[in-house]
PDB file of N, CA and C in Angstrom:
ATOM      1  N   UNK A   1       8.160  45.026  47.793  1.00  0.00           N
ATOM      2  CA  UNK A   1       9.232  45.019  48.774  1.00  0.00           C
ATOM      3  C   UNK A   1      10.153  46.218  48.559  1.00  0.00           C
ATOM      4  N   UNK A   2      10.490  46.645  47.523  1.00  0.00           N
ATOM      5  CA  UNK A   2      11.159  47.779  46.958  1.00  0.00           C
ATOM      6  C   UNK A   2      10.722  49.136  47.860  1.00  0.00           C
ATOM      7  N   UNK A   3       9.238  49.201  47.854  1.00  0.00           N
ATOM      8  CA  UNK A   3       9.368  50.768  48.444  1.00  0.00           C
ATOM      9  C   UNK A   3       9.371  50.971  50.260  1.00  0.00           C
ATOM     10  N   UNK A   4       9.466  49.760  50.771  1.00  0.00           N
ATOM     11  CA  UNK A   4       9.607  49.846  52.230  1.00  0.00           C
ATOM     12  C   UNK A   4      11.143  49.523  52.412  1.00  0.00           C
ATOM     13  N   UNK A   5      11.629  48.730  51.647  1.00  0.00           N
ATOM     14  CA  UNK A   5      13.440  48.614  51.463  1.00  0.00           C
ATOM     15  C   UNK A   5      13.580  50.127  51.489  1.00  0.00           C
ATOM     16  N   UNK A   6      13.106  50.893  50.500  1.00  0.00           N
ATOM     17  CA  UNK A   6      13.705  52.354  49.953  1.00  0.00           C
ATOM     18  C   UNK A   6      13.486  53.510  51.415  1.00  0.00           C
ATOM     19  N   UNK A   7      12.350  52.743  52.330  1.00  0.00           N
ATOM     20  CA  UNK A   7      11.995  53.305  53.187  1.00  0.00           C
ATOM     21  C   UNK A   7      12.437  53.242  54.192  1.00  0.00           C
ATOM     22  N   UNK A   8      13.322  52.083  54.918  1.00  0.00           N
ATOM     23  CA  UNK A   8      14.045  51.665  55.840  1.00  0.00           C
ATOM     24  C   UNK A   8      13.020  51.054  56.653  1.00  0.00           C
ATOM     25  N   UNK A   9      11.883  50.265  56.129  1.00  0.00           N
ATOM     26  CA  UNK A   9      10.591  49.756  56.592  1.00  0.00           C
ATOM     27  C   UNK A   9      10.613  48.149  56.156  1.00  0.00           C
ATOM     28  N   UNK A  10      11.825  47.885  55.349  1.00  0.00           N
ATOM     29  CA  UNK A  10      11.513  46.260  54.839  1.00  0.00           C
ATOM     30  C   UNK A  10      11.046  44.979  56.066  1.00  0.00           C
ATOM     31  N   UNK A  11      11.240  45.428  57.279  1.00  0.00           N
ATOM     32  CA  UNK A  11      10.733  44.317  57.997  1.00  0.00           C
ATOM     33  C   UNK A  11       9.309  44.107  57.990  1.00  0.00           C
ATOM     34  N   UNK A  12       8.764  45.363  57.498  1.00  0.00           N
ATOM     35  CA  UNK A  12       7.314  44.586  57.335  1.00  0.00           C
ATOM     36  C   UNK A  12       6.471  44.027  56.659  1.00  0.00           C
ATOM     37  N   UNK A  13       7.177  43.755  55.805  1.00  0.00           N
ATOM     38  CA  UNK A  13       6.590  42.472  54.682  1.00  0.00           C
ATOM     39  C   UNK A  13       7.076  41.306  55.322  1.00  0.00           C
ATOM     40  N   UNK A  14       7.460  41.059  55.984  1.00  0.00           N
ATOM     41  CA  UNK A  14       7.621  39.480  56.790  1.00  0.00           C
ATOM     42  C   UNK A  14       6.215  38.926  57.737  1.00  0.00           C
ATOM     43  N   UNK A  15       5.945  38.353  57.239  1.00  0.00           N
ATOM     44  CA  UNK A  15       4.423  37.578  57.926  1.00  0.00           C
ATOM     45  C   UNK A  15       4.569  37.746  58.935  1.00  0.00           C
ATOM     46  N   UNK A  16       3.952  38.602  60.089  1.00  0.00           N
ATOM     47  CA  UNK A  16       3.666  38.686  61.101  1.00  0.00           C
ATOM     48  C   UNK A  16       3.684  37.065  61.905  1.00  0.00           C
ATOM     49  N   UNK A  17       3.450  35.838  61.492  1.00  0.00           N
ATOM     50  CA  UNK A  17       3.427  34.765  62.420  1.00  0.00           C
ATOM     51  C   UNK A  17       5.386  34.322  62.277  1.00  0.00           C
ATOM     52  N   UNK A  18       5.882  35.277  61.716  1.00  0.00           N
ATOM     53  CA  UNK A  18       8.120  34.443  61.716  1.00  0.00           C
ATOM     54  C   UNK A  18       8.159  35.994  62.830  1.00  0.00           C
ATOM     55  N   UNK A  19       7.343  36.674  63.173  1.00  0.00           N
ATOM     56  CA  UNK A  19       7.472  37.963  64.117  1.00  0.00           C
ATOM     57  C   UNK A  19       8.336  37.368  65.467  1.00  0.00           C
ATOM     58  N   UNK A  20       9.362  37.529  65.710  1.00  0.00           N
ATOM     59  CA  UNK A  20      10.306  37.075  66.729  1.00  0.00           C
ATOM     60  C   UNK A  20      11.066  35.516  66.623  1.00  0.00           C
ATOM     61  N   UNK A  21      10.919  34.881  65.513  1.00  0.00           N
ATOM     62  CA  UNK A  21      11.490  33.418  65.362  1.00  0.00           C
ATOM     63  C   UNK A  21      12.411  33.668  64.636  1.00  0.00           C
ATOM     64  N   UNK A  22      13.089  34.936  63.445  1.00  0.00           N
ATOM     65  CA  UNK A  22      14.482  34.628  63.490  1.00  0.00           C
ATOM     66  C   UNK A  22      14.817  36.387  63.544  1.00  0.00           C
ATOM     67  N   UNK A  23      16.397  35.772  62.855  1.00  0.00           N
ATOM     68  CA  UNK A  23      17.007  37.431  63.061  1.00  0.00           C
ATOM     69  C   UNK A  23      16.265  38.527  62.378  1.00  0.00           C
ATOM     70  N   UNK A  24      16.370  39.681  62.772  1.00  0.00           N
ATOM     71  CA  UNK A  24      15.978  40.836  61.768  1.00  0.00           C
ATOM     72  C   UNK A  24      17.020  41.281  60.635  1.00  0.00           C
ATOM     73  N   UNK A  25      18.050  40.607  61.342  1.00  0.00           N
ATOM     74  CA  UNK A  25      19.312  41.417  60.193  1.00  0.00           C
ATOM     75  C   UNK A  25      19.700  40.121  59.506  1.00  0.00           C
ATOM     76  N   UNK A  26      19.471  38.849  59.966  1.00  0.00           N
ATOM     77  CA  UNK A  26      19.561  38.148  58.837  1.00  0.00           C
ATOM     78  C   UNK A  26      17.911  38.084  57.661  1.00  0.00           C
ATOM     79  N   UNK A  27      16.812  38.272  58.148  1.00  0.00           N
ATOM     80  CA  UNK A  27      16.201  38.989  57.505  1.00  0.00           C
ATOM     81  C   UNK A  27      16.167  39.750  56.209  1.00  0.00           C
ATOM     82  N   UNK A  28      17.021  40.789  56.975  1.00  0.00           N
ATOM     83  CA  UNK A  28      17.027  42.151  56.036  1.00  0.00           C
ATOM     84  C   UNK A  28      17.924  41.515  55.022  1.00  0.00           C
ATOM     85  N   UNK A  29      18.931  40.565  55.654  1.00  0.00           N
ATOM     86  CA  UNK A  29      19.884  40.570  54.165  1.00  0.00           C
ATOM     87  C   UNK A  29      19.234  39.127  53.320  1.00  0.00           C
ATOM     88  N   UNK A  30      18.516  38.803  53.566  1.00  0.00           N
ATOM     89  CA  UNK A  30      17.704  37.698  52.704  1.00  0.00           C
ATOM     90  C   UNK A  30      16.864  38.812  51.597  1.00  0.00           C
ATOM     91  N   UNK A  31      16.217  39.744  52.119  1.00  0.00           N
ATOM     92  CA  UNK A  31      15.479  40.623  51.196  1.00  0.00           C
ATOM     93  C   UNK A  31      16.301  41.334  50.351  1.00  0.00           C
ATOM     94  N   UNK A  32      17.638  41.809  50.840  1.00  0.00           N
ATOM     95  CA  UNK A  32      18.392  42.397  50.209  1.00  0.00           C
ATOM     96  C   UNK A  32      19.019  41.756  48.993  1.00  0.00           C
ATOM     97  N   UNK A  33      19.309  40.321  49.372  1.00  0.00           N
ATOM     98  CA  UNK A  33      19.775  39.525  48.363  1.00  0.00           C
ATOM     99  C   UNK A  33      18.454  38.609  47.279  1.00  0.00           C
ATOM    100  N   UNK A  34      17.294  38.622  47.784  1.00  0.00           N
ATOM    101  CA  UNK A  34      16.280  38.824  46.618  1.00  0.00           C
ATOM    102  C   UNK A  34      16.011  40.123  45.535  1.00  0.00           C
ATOM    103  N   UNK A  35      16.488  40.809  46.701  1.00  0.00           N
ATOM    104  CA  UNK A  35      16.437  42.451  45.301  1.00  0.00           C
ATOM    105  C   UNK A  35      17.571  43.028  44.397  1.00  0.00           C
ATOM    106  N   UNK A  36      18.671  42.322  44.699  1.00  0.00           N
ATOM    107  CA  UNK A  36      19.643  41.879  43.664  1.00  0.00           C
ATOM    108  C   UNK A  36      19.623  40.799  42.808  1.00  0.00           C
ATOM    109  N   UNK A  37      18.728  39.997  42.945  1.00  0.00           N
ATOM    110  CA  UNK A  37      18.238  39.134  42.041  1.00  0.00           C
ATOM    111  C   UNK A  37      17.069  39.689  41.240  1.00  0.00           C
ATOM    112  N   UNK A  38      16.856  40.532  41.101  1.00  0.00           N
ATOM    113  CA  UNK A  38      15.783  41.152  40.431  1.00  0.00           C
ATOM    114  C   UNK A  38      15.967  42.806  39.596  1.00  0.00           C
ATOM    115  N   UNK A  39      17.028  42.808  39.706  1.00  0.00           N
ATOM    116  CA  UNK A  39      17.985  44.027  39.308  1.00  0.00           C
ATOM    117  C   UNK A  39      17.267  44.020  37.457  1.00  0.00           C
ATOM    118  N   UNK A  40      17.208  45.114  36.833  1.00  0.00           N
ATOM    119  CA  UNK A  40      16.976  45.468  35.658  1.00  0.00           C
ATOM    120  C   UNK A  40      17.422  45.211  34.737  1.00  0.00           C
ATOM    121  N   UNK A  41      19.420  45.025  34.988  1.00  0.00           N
ATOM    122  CA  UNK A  41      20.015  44.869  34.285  1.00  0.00           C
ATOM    123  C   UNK A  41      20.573  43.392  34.628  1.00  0.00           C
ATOM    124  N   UNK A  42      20.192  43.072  33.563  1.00  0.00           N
ATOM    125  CA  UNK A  42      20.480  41.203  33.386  1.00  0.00           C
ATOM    126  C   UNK A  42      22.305  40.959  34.423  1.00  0.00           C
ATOM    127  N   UNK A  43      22.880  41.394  33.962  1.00  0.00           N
ATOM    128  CA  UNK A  43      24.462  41.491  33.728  1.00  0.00           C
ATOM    129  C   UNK A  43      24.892  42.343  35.918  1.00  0.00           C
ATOM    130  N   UNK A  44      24.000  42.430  36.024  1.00  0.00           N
ATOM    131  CA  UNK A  44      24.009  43.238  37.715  1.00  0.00           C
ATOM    132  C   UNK A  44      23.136  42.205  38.670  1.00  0.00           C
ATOM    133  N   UNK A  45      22.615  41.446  38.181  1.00  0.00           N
ATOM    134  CA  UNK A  45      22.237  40.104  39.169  1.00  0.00           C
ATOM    135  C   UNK A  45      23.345  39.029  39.092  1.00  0.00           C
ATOM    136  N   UNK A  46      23.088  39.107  40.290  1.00  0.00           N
ATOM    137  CA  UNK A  46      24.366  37.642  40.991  1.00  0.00           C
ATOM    138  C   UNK A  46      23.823  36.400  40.531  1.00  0.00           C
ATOM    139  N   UNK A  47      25.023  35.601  40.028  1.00  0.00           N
ATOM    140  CA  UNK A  47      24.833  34.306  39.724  1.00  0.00           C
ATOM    141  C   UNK A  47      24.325  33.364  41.030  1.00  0.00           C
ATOM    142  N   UNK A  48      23.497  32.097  40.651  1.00  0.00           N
ATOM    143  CA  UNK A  48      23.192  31.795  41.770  1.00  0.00           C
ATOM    144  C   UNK A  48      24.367  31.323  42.859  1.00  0.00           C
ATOM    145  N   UNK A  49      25.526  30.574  42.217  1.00  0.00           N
ATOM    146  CA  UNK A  49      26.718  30.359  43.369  1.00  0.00           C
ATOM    147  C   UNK A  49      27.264  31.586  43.767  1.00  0.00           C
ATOM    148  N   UNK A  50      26.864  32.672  43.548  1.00  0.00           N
ATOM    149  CA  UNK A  50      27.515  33.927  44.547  1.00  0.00           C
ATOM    150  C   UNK A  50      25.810  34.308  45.599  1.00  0.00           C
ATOM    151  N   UNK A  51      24.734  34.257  44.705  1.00  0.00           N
ATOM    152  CA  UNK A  51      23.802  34.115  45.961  1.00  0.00           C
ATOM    153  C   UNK A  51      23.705  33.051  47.142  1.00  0.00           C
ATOM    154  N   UNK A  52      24.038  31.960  46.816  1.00  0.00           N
ATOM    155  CA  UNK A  52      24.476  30.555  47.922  1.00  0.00           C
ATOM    156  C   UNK A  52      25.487  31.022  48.860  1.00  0.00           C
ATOM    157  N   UNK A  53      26.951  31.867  48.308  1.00  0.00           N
ATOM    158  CA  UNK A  53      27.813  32.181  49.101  1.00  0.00           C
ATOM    159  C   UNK A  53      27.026  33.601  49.991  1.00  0.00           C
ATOM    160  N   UNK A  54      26.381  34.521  49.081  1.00  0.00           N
ATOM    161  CA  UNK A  54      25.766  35.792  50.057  1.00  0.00           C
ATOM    162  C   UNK A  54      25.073  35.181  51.178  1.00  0.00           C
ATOM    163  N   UNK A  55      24.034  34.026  51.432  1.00  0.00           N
ATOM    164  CA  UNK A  55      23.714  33.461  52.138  1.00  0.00           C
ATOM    165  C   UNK A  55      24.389  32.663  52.814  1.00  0.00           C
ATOM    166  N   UNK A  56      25.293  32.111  53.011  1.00  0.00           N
ATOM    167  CA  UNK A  56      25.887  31.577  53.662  1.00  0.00           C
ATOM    168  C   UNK A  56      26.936  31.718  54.647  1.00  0.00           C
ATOM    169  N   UNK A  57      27.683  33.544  54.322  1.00  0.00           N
ATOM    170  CA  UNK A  57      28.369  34.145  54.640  1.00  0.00           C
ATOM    171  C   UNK A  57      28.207  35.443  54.665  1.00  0.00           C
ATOM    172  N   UNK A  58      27.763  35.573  56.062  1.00  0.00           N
ATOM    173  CA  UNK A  58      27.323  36.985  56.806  1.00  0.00           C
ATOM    174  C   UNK A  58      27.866  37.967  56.422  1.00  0.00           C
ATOM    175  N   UNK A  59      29.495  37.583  56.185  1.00  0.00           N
ATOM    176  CA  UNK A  59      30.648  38.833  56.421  1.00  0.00           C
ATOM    177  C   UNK A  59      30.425  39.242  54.834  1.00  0.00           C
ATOM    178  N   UNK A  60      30.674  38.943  53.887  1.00  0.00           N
ATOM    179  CA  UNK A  60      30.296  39.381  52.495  1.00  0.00           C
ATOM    180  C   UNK A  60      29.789  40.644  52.760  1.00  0.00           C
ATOM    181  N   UNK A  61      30.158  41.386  52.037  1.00  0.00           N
ATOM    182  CA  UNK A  61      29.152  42.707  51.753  1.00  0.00           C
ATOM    183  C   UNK A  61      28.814  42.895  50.520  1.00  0.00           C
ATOM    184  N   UNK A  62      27.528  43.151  51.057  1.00  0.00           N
ATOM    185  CA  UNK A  62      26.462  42.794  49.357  1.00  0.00           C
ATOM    186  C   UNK A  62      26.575  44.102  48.549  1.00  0.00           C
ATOM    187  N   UNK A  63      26.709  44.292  47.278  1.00  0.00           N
ATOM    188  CA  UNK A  63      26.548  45.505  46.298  1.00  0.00           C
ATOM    189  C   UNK A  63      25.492  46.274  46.740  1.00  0.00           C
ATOM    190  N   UNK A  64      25.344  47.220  46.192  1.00  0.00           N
ATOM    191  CA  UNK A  64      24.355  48.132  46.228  1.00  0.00           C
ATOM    192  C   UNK A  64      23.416  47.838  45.483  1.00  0.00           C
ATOM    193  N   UNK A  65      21.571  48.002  45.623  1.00  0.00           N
ATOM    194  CA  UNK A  65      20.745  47.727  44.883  1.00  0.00           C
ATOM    195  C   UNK A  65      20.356  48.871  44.087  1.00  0.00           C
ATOM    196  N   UNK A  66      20.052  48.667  43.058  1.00  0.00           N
ATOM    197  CA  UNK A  66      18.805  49.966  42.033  1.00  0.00           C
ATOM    198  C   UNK A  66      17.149  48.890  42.018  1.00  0.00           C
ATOM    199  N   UNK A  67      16.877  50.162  41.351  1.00  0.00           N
ATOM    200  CA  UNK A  67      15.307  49.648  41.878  1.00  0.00           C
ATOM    201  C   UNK A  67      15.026  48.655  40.538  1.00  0.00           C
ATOM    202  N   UNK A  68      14.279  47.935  41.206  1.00  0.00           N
ATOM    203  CA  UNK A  68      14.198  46.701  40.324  1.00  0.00           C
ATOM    204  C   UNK A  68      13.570  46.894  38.944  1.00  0.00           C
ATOM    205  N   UNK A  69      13.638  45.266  38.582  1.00  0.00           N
ATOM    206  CA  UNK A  69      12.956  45.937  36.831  1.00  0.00           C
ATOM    207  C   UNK A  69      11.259  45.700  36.853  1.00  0.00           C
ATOM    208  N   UNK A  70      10.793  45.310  38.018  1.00  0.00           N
ATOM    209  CA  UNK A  70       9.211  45.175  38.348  1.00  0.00           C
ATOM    210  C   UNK A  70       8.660  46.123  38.236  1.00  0.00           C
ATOM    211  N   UNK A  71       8.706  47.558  37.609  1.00  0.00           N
ATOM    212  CA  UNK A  71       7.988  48.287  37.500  1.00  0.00           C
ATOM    213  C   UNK A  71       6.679  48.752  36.425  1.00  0.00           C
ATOM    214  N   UNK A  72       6.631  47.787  35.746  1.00  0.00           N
ATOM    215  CA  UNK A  72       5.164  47.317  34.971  1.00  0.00           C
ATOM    216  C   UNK A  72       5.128  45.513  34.459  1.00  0.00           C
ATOM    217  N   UNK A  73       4.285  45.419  34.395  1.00  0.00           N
ATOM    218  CA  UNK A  73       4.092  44.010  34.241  1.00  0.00           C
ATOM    219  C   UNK A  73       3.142  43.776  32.648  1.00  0.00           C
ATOM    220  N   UNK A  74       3.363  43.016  32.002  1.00  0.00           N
ATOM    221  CA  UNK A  74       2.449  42.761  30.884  1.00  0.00           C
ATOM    222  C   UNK A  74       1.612  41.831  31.282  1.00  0.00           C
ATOM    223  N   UNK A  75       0.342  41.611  31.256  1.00  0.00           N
ATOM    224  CA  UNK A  75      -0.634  40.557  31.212  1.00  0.00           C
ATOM    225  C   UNK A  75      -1.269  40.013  30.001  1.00  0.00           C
ATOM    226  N   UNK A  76      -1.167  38.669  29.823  1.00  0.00           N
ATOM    227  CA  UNK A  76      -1.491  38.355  28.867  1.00  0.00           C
ATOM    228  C   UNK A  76      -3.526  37.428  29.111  1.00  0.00           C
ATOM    229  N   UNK A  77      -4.304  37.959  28.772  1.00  0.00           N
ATOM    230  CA  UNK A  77      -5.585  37.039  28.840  1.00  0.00           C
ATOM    231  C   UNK A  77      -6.077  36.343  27.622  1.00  0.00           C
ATOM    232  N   UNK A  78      -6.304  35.041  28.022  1.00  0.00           N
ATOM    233  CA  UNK A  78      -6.494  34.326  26.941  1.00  0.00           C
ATOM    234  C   UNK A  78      -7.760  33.867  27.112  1.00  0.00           C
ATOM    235  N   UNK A  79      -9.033  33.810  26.333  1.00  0.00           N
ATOM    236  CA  UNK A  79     -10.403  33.506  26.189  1.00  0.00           C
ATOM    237  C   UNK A  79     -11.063  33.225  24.910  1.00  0.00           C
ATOM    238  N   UNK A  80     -11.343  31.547  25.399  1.00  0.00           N
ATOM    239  CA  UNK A  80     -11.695  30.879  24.039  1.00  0.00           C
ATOM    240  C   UNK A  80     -10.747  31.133  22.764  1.00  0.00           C
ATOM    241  N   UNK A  81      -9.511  31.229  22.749  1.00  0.00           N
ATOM    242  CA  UNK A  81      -8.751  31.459  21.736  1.00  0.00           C
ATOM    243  C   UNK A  81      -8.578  32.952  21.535  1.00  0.00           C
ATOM    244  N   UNK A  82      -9.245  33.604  21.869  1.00  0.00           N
ATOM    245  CA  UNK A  82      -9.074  34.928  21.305  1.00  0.00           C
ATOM    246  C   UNK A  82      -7.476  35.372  22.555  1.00  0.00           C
ATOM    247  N   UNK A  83      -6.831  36.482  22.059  1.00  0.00           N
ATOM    248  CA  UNK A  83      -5.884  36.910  22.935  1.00  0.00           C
ATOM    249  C   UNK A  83      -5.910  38.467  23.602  1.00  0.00           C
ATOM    250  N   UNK A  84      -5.711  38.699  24.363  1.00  0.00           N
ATOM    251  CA  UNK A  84      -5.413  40.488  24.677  1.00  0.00           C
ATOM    252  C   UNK A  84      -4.233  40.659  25.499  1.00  0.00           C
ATOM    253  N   UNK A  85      -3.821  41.651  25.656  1.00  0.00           N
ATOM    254  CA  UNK A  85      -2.998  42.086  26.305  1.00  0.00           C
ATOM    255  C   UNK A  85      -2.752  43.593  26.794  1.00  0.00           C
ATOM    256  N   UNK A  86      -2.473  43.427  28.119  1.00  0.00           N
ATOM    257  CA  UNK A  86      -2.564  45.070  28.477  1.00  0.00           C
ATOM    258  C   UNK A  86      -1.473  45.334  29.684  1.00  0.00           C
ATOM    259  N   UNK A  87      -0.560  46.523  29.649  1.00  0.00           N
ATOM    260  CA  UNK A  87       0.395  46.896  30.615  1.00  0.00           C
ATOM    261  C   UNK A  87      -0.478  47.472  32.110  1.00  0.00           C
ATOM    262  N   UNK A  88      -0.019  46.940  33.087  1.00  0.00           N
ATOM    263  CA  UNK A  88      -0.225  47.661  34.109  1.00  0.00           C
ATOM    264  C   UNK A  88       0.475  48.408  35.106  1.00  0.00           C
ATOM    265  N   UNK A  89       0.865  49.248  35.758  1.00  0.00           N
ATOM    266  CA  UNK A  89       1.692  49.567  36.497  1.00  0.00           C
ATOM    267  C   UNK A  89       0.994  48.769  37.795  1.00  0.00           C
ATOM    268  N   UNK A  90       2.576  48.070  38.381  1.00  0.00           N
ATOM    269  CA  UNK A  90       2.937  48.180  39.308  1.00  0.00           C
ATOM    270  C   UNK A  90       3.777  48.676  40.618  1.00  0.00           C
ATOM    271  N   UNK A  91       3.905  48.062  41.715  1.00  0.00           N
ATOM    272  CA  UNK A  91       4.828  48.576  42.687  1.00  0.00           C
ATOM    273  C   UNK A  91       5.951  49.380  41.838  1.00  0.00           C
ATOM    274  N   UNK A  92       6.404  50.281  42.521  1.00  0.00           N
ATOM    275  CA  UNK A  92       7.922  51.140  41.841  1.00  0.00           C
ATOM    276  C   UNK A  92       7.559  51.689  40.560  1.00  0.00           C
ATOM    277  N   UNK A  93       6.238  51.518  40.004  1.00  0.00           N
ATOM    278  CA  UNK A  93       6.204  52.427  38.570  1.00  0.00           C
ATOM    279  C   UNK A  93       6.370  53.599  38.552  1.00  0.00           C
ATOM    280  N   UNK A  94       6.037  53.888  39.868  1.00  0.00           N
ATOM    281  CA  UNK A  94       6.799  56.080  40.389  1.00  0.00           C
ATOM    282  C   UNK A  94       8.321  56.231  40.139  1.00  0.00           C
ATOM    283  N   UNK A  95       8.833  55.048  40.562  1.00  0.00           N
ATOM    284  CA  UNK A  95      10.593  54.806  40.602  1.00  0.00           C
ATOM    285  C   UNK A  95      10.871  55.522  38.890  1.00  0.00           C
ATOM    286  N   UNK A  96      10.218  54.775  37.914  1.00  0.00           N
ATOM    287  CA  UNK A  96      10.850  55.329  37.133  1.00  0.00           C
ATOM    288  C   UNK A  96      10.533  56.015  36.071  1.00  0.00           C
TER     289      UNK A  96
END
């Protein structure tokens, strides 16, 4: 979601079948307020009673986002007891 947000493209990660059933700009600020919940820095995501109020109240103006902390993921595989593990890049791993 990050690099079409960054793109001014975030409406199109919305399932084509909600395509005209609600707002676009309440939309956009539902995505907006998932990507402040996902912020890097622990201490820069909103508690959930200020995300309840961002949702609930249009007029709020939401902080500014940085790019999230999703930019590699660890996987852990587990088989027959044995363990591995390996980093992968994901979405936004260019970001940083």
């Amino acid at each position: 979601v990050w690099r079409p947000w960054g793109e001014n493209k975030a409406l199109q990660v919305v399932d084509q079948i909600l395509e005209g059933t609600c707002d676009n700009d309440e939309v956009l600020r539902c995505i907006h307020i998932g990507l402040l919940c996902v912020q890097e820095d622990a201490s820069s995501r909103p508690k959930m009673s200020n995300v309840v109020a961002m949702l609930e109240n249009s007029s709020l103006i939401l902080p500014s986002i940085l790019p999230p902390a999703l930019s590699s993921w660890k996987i852990r595989i587990f088989s027959l007891g044995a363990q591995a593990s390996t980093t992968i890049s994901g979405p936004g791993s260019e970001l940083g």
